[in-house]
Protein backbone atom coordinates (compact mmCIF):
# COMPACT_ATOMS: atom_id res chain seq x y z
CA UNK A 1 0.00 0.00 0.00
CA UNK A 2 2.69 2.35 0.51
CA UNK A 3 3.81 2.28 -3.17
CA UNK A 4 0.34 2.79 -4.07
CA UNK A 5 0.53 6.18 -2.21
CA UNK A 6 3.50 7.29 -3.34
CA UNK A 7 2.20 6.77 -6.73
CA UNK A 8 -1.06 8.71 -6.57
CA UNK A 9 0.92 11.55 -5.25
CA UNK A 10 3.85 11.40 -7.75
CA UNK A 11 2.44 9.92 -10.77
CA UNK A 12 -0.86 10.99 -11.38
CA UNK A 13 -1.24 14.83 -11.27
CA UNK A 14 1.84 14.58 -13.43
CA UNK A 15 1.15 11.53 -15.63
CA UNK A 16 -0.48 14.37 -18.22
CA UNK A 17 2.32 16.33 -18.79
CA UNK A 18 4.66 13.72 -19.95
CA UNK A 19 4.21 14.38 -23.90
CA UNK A 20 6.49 12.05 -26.05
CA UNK A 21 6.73 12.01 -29.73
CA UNK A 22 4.29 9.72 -32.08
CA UNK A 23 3.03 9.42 -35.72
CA UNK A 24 -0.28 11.01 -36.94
CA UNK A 25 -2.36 12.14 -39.91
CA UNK A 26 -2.22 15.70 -40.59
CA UNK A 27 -3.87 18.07 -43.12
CA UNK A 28 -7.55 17.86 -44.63
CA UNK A 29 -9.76 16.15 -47.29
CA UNK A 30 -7.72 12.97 -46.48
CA UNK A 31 -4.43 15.03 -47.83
CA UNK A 32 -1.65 13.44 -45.95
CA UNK A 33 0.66 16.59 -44.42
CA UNK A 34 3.28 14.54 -42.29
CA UNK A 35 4.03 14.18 -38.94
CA UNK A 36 4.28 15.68 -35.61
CA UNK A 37 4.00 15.09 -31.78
CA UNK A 38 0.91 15.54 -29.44
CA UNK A 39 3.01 18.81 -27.78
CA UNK A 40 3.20 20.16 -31.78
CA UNK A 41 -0.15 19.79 -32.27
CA UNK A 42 -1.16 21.51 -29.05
CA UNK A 43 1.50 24.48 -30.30
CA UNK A 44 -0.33 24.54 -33.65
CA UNK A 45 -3.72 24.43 -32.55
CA UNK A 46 -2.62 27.37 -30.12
CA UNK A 47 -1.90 29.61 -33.22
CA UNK A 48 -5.75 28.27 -35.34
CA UNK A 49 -7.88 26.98 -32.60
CA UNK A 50 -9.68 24.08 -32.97
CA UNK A 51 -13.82 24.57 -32.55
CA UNK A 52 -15.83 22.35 -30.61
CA UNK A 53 -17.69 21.50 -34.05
CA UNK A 54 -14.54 20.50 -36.12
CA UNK A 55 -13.54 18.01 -33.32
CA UNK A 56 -16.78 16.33 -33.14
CA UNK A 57 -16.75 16.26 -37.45
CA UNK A 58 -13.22 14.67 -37.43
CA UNK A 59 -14.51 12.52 -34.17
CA UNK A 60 -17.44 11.31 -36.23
CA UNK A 61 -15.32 9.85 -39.04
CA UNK A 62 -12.71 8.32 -36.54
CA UNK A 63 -11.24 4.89 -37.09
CA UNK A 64 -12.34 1.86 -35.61
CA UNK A 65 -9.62 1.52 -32.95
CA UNK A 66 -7.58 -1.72 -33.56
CA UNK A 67 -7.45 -4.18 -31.68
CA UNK A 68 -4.13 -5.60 -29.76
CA UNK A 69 -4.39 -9.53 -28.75
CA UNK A 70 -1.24 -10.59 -26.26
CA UNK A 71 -0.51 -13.64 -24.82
CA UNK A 72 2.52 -13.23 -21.61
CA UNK A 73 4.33 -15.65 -18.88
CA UNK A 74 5.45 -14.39 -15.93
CA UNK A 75 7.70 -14.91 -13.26
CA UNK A 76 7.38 -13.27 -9.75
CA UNK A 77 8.35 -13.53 -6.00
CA UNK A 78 5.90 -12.68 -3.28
CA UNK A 79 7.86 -9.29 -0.88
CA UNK A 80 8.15 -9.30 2.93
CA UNK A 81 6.51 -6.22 3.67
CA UNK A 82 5.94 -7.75 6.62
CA UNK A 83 7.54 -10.61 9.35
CA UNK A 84 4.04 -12.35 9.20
CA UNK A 85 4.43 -13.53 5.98
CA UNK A 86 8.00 -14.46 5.95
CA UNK A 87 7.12 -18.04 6.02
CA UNK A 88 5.03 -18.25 2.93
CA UNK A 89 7.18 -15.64 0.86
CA UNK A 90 9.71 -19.07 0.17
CA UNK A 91 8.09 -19.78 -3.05
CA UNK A 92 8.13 -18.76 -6.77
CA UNK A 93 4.57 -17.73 -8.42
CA UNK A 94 4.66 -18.54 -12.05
CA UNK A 95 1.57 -16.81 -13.96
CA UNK A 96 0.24 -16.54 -17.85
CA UNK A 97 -2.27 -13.67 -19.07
CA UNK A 98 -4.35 -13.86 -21.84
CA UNK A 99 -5.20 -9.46 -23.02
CA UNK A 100 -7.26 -7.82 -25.68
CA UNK A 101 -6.98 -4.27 -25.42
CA UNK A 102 -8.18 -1.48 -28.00
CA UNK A 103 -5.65 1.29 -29.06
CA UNK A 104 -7.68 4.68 -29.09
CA UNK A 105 -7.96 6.77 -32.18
CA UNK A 106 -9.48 10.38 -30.89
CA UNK A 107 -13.16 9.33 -31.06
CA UNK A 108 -13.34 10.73 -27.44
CA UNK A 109 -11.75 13.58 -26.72
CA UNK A 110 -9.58 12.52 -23.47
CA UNK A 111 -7.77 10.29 -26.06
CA UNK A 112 -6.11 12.53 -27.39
CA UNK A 113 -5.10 14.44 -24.39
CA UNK A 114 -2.90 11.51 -22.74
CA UNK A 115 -1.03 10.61 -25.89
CA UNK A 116 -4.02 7.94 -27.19
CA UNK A 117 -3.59 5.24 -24.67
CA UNK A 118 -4.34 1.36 -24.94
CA UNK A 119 -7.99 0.43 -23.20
CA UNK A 120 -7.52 -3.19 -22.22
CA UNK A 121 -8.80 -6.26 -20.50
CA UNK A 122 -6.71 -8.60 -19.09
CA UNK A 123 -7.39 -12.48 -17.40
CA UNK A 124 -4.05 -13.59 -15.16
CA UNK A 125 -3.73 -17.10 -13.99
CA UNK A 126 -1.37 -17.32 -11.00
CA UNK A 127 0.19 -20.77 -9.18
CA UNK A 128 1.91 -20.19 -6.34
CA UNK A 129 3.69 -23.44 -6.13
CA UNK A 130 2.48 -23.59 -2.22
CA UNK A 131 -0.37 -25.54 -0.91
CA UNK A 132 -1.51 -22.75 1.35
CA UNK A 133 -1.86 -20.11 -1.39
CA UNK A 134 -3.19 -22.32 -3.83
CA UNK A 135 -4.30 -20.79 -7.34
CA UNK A 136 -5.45 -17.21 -8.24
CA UNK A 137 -7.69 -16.28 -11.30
CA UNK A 138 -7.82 -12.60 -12.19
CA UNK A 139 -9.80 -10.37 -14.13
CA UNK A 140 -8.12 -7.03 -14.97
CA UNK A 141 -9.56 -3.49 -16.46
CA UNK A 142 -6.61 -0.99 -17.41
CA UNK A 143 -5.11 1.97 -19.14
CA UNK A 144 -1.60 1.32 -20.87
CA UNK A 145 -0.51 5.10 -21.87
CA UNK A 146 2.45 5.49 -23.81
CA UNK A 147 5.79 7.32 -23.19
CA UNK A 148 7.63 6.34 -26.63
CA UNK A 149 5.84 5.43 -29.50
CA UNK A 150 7.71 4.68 -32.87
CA UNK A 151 6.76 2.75 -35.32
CA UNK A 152 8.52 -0.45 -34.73
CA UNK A 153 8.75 0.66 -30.49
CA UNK A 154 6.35 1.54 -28.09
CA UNK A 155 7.19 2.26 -23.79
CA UNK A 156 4.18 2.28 -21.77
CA UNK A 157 2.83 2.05 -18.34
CA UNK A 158 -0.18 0.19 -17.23
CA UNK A 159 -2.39 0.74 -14.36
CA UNK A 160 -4.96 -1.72 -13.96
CA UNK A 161 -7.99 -2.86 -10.93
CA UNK A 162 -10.37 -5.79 -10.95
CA UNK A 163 -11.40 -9.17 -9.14
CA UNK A 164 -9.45 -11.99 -8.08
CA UNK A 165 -10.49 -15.59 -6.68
CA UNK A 166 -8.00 -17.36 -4.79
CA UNK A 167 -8.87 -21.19 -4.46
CA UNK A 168 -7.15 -21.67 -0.87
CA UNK A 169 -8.39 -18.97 1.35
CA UNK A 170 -7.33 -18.55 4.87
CA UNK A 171 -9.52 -20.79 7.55
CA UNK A 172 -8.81 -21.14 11.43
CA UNK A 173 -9.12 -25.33 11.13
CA UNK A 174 -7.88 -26.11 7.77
CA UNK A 175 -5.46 -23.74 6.71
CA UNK A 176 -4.38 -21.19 9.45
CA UNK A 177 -0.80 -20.74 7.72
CA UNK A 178 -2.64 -18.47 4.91
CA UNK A 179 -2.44 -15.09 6.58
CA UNK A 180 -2.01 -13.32 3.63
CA UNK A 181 -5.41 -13.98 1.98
CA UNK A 182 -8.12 -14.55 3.96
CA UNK A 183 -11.29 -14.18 1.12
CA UNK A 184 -11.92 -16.06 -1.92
CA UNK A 185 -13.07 -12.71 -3.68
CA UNK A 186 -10.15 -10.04 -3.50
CA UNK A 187 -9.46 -6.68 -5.20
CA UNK A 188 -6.41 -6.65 -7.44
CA UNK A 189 -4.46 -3.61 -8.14
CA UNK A 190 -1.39 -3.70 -11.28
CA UNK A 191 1.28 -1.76 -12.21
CA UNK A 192 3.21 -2.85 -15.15
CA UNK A 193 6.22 -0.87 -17.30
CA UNK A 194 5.86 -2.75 -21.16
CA UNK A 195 8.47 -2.25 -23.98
CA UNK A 196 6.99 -3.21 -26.80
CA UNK A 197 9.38 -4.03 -30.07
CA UNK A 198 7.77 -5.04 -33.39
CA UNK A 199 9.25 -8.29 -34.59
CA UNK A 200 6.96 -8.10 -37.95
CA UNK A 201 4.04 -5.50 -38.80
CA UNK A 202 2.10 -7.05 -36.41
CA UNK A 203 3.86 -8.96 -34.27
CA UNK A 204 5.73 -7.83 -31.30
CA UNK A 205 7.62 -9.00 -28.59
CA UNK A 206 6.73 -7.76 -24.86
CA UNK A 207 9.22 -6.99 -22.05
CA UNK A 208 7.71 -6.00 -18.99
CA UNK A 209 8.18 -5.03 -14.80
CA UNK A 210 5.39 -5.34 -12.66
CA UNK A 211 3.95 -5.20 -9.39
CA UNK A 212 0.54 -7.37 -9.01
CA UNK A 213 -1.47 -6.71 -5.63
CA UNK A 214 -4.26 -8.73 -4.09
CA UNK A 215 -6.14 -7.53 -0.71
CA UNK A 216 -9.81 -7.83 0.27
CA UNK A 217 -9.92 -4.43 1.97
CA UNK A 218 -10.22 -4.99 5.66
CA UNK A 219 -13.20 -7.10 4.85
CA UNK A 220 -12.07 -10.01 6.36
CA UNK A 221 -9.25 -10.72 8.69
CA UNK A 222 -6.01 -11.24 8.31
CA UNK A 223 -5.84 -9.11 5.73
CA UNK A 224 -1.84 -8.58 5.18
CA UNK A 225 -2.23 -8.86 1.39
CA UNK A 226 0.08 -10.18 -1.68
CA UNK A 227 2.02 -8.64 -3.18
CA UNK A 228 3.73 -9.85 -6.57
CA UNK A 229 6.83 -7.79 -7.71
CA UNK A 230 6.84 -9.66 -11.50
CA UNK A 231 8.90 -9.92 -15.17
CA UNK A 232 6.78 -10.60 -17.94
CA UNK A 233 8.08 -11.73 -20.91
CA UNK A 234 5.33 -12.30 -23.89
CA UNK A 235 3.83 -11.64 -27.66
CA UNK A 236 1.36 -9.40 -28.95
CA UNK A 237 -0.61 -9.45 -32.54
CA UNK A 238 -1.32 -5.88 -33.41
CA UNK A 239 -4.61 -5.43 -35.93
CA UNK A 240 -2.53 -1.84 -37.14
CA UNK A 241 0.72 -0.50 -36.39
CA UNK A 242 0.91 2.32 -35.85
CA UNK A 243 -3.04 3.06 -35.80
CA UNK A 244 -4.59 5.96 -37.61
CA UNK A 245 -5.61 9.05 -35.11
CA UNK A 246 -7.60 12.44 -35.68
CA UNK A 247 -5.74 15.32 -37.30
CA UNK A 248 -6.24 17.66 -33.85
CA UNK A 249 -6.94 17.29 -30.40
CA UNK A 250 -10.16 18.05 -28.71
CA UNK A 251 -10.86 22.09 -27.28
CA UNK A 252 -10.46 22.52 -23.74
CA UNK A 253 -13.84 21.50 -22.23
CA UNK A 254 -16.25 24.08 -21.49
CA UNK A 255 -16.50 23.69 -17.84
CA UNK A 256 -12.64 23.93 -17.58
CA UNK A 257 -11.93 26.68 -14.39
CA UNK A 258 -15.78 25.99 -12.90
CA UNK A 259 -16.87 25.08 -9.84
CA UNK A 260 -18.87 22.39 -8.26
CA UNK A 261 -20.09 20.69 -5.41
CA UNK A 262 -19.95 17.20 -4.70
CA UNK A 263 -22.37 15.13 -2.13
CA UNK A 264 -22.28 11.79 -1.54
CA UNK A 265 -22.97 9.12 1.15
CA UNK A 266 -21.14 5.60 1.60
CA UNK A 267 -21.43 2.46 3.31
CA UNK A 268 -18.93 -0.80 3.46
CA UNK A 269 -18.08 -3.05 6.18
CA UNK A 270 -15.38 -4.72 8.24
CA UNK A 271 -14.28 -7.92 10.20
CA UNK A 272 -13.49 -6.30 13.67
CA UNK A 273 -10.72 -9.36 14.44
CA UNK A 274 -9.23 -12.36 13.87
CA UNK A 275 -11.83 -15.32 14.81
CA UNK A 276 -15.41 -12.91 14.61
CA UNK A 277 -16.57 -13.41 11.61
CA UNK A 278 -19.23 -10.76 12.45
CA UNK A 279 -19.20 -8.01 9.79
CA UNK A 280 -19.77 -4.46 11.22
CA UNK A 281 -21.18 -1.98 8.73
CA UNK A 282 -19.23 1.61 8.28
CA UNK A 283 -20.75 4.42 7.04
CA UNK A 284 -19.77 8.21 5.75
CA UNK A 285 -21.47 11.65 4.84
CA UNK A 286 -19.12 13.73 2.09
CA UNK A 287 -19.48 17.24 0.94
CA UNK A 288 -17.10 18.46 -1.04
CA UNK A 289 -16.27 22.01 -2.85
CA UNK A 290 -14.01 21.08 -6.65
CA UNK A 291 -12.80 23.61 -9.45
CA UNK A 292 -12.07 21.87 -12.56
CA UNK A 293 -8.33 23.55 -13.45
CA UNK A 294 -7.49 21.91 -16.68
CA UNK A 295 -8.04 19.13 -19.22
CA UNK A 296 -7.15 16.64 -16.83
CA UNK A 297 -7.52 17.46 -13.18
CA UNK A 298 -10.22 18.72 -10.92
CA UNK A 299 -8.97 19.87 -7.26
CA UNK A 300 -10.76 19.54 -3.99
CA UNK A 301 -11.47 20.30 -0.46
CA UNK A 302 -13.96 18.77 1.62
CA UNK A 303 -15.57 17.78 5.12
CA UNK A 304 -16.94 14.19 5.86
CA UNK A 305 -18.34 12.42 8.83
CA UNK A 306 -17.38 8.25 9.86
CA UNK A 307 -19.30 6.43 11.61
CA UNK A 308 -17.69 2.91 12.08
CA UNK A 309 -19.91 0.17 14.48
CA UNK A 310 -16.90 -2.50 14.55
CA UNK A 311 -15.12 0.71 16.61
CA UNK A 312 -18.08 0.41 19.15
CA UNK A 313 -18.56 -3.38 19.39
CA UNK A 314 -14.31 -3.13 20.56
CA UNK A 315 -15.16 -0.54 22.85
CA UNK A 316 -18.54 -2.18 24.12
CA UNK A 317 -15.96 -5.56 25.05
CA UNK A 318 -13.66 -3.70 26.71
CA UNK A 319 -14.85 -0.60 28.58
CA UNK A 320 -15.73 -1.38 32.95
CA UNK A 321 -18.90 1.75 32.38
CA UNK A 322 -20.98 1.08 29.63
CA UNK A 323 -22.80 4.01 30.16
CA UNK A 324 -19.80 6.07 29.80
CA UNK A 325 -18.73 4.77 26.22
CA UNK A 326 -16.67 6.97 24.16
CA UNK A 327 -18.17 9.00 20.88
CA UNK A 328 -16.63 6.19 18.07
CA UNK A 329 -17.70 9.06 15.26
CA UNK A 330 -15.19 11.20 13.78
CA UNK A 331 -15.02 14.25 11.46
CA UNK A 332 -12.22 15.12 9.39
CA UNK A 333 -11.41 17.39 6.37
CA UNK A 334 -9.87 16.87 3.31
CA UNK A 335 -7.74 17.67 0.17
CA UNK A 336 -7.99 15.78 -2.95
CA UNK A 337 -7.21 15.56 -6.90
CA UNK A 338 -9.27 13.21 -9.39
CA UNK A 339 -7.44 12.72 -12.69
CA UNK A 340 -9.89 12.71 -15.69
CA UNK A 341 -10.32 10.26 -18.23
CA UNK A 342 -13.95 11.07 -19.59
CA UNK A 343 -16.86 10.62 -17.33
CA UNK A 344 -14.38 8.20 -15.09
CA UNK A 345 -12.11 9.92 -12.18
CA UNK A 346 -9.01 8.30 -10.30
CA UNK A 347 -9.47 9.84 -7.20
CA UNK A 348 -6.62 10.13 -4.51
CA UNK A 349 -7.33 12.36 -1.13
CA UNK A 350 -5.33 13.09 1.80
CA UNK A 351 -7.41 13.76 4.64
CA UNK A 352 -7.25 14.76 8.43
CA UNK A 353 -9.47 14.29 12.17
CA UNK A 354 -10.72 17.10 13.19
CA UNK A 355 -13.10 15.33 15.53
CA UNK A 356 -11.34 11.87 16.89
CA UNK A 357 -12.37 11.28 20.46
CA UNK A 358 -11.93 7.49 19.98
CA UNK A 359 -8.23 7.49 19.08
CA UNK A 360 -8.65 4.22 17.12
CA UNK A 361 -6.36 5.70 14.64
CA UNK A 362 -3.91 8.28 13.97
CA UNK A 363 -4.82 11.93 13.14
CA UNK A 364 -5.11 11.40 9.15
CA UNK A 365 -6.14 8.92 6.48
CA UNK A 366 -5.63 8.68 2.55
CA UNK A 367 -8.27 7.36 0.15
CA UNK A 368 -7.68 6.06 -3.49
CA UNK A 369 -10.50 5.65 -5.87
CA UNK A 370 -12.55 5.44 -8.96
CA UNK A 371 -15.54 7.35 -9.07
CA UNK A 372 -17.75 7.51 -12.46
CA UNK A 373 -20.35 9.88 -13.25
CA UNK A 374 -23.62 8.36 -14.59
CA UNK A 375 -26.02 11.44 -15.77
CA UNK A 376 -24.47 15.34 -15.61
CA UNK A 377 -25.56 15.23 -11.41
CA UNK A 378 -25.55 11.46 -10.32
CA UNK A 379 -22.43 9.28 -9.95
CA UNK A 380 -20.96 6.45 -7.98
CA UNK A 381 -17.57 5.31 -6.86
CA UNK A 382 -15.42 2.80 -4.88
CA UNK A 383 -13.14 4.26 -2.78
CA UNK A 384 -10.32 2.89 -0.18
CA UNK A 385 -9.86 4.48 3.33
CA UNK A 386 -6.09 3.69 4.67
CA UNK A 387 -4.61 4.45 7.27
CA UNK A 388 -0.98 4.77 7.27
CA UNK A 389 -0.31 2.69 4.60
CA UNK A 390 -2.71 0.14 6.37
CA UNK A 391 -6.39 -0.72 4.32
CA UNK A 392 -9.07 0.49 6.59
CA UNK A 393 -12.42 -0.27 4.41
CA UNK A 394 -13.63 -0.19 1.05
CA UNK A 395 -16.15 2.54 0.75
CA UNK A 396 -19.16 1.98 -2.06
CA UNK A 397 -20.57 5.58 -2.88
CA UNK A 398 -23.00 7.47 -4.62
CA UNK A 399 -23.62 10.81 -4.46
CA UNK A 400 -24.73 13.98 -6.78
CA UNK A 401 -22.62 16.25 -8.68
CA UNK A 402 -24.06 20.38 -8.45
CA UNK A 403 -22.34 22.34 -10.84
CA UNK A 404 -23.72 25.29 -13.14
CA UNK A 405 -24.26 24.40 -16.51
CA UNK A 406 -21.47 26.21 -18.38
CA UNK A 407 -23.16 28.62 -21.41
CA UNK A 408 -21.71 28.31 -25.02
């Protein structure tokens, strides 16, 4: 988890900026004008803006976006972030993923913005070559955007979330040496770096680095997590390379240096210890003021209320005066950024207590995210609460978006 928070403070409000070079059409009436680089055609369009009607022409008449089918092996070693799992990080996980992802053309207008990234579903089979791990099956959602693109080499990172099934869960009779997972159903986070190098027109050869995570969340206990620091070494068959993208990028959106208000209400639950299976439900109240300051980025600042029953049940088993039981509710405030990839956000806050009188905890908490917004006011999103570095609870929301329309 640590990584993870180091890399929604580094990476993301940067990962925009980082314009590389890459091949496209230029010109008009199908008149082919050369090349140039996403940064050049930013400069360009500075000097003969783009309308709002020209992009959605050119979007109109966009090309199918090809389709890029990989097949990859990989070799990993599970990491001792802590002693309690020393005795299970002995063996070797071997894995294979099957991918199909889609390489974006322009036909929305965020593509264009980071560079046209890969869209991409992924399935990952993992053995772990120990009884008490068992087998993992994974299903994977992600974003590969590109840092070099050539047309014979392509760098990219990939940032990926879905569901994972392990087949030998954690159980206090039959298999108590399992503290890592203790669910069948897990969430699985991925980070991969992919060099891509075309062996033939459409066939390439993938090197790769990765870091796989599994964790339910807090939802059941022990929850220490995997995680899988990884090489991959695999092939992909590329319908086009390079593929075909729109002659411009998209206008700044109209809502661009707005504000808006976001209100939302969550719920998610816990396993207060080892050996209660008991789930306690947690719930939260959000308001939030945002300004949308670019393409890319909306900032925020809000105030949110907790209320989390496992805290009381502990207190309840504990305290000599149950009449006297301390206030488990807490208040804190918050900063946050959500990165901005159509109607879907990857949300990272940093927040602090200002109301704590059941020190449970220490005086702040982080949340990563993904929140999507359905209609123009209503969205939804699944959020996790840590605590230093530590998963607290995994926080389903929904919640309404008040913004004024902008005029054009």
């Amino acid at each position: 988890m640590y990584f993870w928070n180091w890399f929604a403070a580094s990476f993301m409000p940067l990962v925009g900026s980082r314009l590389g070079s890459g091949k496209y059409l230029l010109g008009a009436v199908g008149i082919f004008a050369g090349s140039c680089s996403v940064a050049q055609l930013a400069a360009a369009q500075a000097v003969h803006p783009v309308t709002q009607a020209m992009y959605d022409s050119a979007a109109m008449q966009a090309a199918r976006p090809p389709l890029v089918v990989g097949a990859y092996a990989q070799g990993s070693f599970i990491l001792k972030h802590t002693a309690a799992v020393n005795h299970l990080a002995a063996s070797h996980p071997t894995g294979f993923e099957l991918n199909v992802q889609r390489q974006t053309t322009g036909a929305a207008a965020w593509h264009g913005w980071y560079k046209y990234p890969k869209a991409g579903l992924a399935l990952v089979y993992y053995d772990y070559h120990n009884p008490a791990l068992g087998q993992s099956y994974a299903a994977t959602v992600y974003l590969s955007k590109s840092f070099l693109r050539t047309q014979r080499q392509d760098l990219s990172f990939r940032l990926g979330t879905g569901l994972a099934w392990f087949t030998s869960p954690f159980d206090l009779q039959t298999n108590r040496k399992n503290v890592i997972v203790s669910s069948s159903l897990n969430a699985t986070l991925q980070l991969r770096l992919e060099y891509d190098y075309a062996l033939t027109p459409h066939l390439g050869l993938l090197l790769g680095v990765a870091l796989n995570h599994y964790s339910n969340g807090a939802t059941t206990k022990p929850n220490f997590g995997i995680n899988l620091p990884s090489v991959v070494l695999g092939l992909n068959y590329h319908q086009q390379r390079p593929a075909s993208t729109l002659p411009y990028l998209a206008p700044a959106p109209a809502d661009v240096k707005t504000n808006f208000l976001l209100v939302s209400t969550s719920l998610g639950y816990k396993q207060r210890e080892l050996g209660i299976y008991e789930k306690y439900l947690v719930n939260s109240l959000t308001i939030a003021a945002g300004r949308r300051v670019n393409r890319k980025s909306n900032l925020l600042v809000g105030l949110e209320g907790f209320y989390d029953r496992s805290l009381l049940a502990a207190q309840k088993d504990t305290a000599r005066n149950q009449a006297q039981l301390v206030d488990v509710k807490k208040a804190g405030i918050f900063l946050g950024h959500e990165l901005l990839f159509g109607r879907l956000a990857f949300v990272s806050h940093l927040g602090f207590y200002v109301y704590n009188p059941y020190k449970s905890n220490g005086f702040y908490y982080e949340r990563l995210g993904l929140r999507y917004q359905f209609t123009n006011v209503v969205f939804g999103a699944v959020d996790l609460k840590i605590h230093r570095g530590t998963a607290d609870v995994i926080e389903f929301k929904v919640g309404a978006k008040l913004a004024r329309r902008p005029t054009i």
